[in-house]
N, C-alpha and C. Protein backbone atom coordinates (compact mmCIF):
# COMPACT_ATOMS: atom_id res chain seq x y z
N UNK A 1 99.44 102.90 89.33
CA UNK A 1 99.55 102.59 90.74
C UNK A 1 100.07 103.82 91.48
N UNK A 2 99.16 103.84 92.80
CA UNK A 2 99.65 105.66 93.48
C UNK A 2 100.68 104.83 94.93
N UNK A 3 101.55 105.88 94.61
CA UNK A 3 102.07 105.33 96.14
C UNK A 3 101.91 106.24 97.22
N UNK A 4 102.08 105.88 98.19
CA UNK A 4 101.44 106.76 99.43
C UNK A 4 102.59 106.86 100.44
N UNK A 5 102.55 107.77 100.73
CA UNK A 5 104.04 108.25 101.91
C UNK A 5 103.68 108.59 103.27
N UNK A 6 103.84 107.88 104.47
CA UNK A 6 103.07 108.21 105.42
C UNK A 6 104.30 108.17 106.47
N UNK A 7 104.60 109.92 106.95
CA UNK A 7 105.44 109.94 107.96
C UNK A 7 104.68 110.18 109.12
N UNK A 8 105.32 109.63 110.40
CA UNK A 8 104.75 110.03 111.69
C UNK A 8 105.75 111.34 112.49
N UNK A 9 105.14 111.49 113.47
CA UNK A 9 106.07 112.90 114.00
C UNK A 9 107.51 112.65 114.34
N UNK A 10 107.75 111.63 114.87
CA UNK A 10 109.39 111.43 114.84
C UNK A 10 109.98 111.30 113.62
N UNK A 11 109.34 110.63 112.74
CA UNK A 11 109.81 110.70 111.10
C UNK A 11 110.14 111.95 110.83
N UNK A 12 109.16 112.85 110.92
CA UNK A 12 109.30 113.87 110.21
C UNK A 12 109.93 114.78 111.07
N UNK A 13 110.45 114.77 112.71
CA UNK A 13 110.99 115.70 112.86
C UNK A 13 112.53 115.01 112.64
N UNK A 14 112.92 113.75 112.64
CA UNK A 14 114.34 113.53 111.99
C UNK A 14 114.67 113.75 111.07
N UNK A 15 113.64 113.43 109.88
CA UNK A 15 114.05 114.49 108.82
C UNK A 15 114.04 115.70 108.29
N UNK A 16 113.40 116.53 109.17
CA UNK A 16 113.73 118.30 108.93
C UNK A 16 115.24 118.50 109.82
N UNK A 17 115.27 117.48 111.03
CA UNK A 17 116.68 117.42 111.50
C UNK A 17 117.83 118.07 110.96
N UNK A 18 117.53 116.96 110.05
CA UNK A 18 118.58 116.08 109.04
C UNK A 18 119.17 117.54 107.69
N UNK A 19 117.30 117.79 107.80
CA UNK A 19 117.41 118.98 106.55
C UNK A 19 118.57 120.17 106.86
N UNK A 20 117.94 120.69 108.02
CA UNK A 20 118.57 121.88 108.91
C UNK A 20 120.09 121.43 109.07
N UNK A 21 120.52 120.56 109.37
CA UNK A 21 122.05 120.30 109.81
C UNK A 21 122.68 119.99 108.13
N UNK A 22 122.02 119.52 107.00
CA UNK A 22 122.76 119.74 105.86
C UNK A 22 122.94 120.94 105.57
N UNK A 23 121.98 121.86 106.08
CA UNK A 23 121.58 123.40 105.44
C UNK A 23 122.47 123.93 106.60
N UNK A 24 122.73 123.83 107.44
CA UNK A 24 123.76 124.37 108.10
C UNK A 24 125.41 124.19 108.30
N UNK A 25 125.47 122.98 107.74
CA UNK A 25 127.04 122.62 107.13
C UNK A 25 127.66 122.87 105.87
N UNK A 26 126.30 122.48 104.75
CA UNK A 26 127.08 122.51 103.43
C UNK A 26 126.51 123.68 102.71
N UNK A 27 125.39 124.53 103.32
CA UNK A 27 124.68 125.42 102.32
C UNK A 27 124.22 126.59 103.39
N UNK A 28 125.32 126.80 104.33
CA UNK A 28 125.11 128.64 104.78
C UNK A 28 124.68 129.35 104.01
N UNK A 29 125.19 129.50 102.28
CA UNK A 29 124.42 130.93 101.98
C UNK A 29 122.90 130.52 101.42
N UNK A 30 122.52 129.37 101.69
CA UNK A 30 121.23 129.24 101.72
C UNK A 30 120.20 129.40 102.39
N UNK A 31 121.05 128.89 103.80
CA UNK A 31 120.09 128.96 105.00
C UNK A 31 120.17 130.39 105.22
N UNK A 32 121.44 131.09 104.99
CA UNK A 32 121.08 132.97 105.06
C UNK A 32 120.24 133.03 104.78
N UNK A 33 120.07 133.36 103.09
CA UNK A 33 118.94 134.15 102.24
C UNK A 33 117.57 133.59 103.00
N UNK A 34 117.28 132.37 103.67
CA UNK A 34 115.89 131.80 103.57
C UNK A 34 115.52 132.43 105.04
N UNK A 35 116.71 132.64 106.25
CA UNK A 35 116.35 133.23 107.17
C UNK A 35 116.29 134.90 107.02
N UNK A 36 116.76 135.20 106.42
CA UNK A 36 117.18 136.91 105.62
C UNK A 36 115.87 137.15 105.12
N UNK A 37 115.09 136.56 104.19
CA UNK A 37 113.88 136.39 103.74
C UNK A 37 112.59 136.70 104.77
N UNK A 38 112.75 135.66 105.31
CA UNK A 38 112.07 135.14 106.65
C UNK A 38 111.61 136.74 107.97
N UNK A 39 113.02 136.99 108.26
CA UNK A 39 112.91 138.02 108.78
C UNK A 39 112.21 139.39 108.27
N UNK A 40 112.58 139.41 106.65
CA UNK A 40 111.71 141.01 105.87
C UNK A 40 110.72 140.56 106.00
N UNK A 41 109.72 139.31 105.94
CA UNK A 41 108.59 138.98 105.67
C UNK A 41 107.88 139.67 106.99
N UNK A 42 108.61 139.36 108.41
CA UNK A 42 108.25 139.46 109.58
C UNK A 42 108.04 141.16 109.99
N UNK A 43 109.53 142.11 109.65
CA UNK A 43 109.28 142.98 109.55
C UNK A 43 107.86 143.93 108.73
N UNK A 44 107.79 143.15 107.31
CA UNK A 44 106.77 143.70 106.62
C UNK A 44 105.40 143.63 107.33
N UNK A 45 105.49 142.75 107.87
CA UNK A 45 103.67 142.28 108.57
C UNK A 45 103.41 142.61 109.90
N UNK A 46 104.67 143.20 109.97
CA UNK A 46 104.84 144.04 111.47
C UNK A 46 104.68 145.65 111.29
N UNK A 47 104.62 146.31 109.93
CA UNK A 47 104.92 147.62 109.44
C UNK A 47 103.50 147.79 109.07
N UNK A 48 102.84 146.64 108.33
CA UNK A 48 101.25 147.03 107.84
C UNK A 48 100.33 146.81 109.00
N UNK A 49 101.09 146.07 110.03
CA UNK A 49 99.94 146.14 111.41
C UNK A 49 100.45 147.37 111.93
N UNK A 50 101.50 148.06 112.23
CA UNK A 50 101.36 149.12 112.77
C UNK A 50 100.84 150.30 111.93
N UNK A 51 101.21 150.03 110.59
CA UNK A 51 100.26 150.97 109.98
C UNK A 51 98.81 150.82 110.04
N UNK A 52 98.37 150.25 110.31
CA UNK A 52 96.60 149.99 110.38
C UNK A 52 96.47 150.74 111.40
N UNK A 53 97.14 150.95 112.44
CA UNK A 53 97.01 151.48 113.60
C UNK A 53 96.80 152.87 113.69
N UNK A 54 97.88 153.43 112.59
CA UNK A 54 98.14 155.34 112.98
C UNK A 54 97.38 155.68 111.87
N UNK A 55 97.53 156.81 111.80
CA UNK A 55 96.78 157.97 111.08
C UNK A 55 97.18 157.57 109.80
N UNK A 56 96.16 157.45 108.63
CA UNK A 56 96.70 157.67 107.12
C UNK A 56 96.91 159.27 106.35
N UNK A 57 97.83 158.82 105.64
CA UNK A 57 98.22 159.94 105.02
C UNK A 57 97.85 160.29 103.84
N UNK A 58 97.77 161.61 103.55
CA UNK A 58 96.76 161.86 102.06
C UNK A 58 98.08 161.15 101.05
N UNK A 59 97.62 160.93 99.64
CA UNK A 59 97.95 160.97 98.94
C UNK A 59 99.02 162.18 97.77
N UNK A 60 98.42 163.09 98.22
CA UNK A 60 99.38 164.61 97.80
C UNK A 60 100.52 164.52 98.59
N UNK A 61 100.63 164.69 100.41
CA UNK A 61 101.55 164.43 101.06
C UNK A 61 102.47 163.48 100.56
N UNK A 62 101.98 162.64 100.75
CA UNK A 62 102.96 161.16 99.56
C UNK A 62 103.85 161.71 98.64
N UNK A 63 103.07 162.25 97.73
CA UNK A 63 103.82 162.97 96.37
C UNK A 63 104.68 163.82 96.59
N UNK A 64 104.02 165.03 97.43
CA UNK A 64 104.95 165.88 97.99
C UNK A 64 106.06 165.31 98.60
N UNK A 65 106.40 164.85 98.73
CA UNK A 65 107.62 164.42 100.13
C UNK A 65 108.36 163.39 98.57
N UNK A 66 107.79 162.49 97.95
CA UNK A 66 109.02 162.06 97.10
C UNK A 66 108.93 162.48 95.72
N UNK A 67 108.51 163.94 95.91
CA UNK A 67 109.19 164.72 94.25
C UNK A 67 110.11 165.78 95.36
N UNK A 68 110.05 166.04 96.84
CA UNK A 68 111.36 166.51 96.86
C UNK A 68 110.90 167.82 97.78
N UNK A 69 109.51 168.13 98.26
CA UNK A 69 109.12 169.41 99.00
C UNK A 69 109.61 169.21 100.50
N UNK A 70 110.72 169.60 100.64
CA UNK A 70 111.13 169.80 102.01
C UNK A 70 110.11 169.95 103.48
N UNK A 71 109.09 170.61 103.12
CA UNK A 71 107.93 171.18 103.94
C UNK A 71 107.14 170.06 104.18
N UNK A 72 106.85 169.32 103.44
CA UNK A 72 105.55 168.86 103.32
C UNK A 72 105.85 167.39 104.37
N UNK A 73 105.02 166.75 105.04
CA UNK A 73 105.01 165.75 106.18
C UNK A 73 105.55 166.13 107.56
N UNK A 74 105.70 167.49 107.42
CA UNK A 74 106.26 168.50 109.12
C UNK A 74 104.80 168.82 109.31
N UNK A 75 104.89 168.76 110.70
CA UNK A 75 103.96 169.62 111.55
C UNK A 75 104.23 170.76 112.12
C-alpha cells in the first residue's frame, strides 16, 4: 500500500516556517554553513559569467604566474 502526501501552499509555507525558525533558534551553526554555502555557490556563478565575458587566457600564462614568474600576466 503507497501512501500519498499532499500539501497545499499554506501547508507548505507553515512548514518551511516552522523549518527556518527551528534552524534559527536551535541550529545557527547550521543555518550558517547552509547560507555560507549558498552565498560561494552565488559568487561562483557570478565569476564564470563574468568570465565568459573577458578575454581568455593562454594556458602558459596560467603556469607562468603559479610556478612563480613575476612578469608574466603584466601588460
Amino acid at each position: 500500500m503507497n501512501a500519498v502526501i499532499s500539501l497545499d501552499d499554506e501547508k507548505t509555507k507553515a512548514l518551511l516556517t516552522e523549518i527556518m525558525v527551528d534552524l534559527i533558534k536551535n541550529k545557527r551553526e547550521v543555518l550558517h554553513e547552509i547560507m555560507l554555502e549558498a552565498l560561494e555557490e552565488v559568487a561562483l556563478a557570478n565569476a564564470i559569467t563574468e568570465g565568459r565575458n573577458d578575454d581568455f587566457v593562454s594556458e602558459d600564462e596560467i603556469f607562468s604566474i603559479l610556478n612563480g614568474d613575476a612578469s608574466a600576466g603584466k601588460i
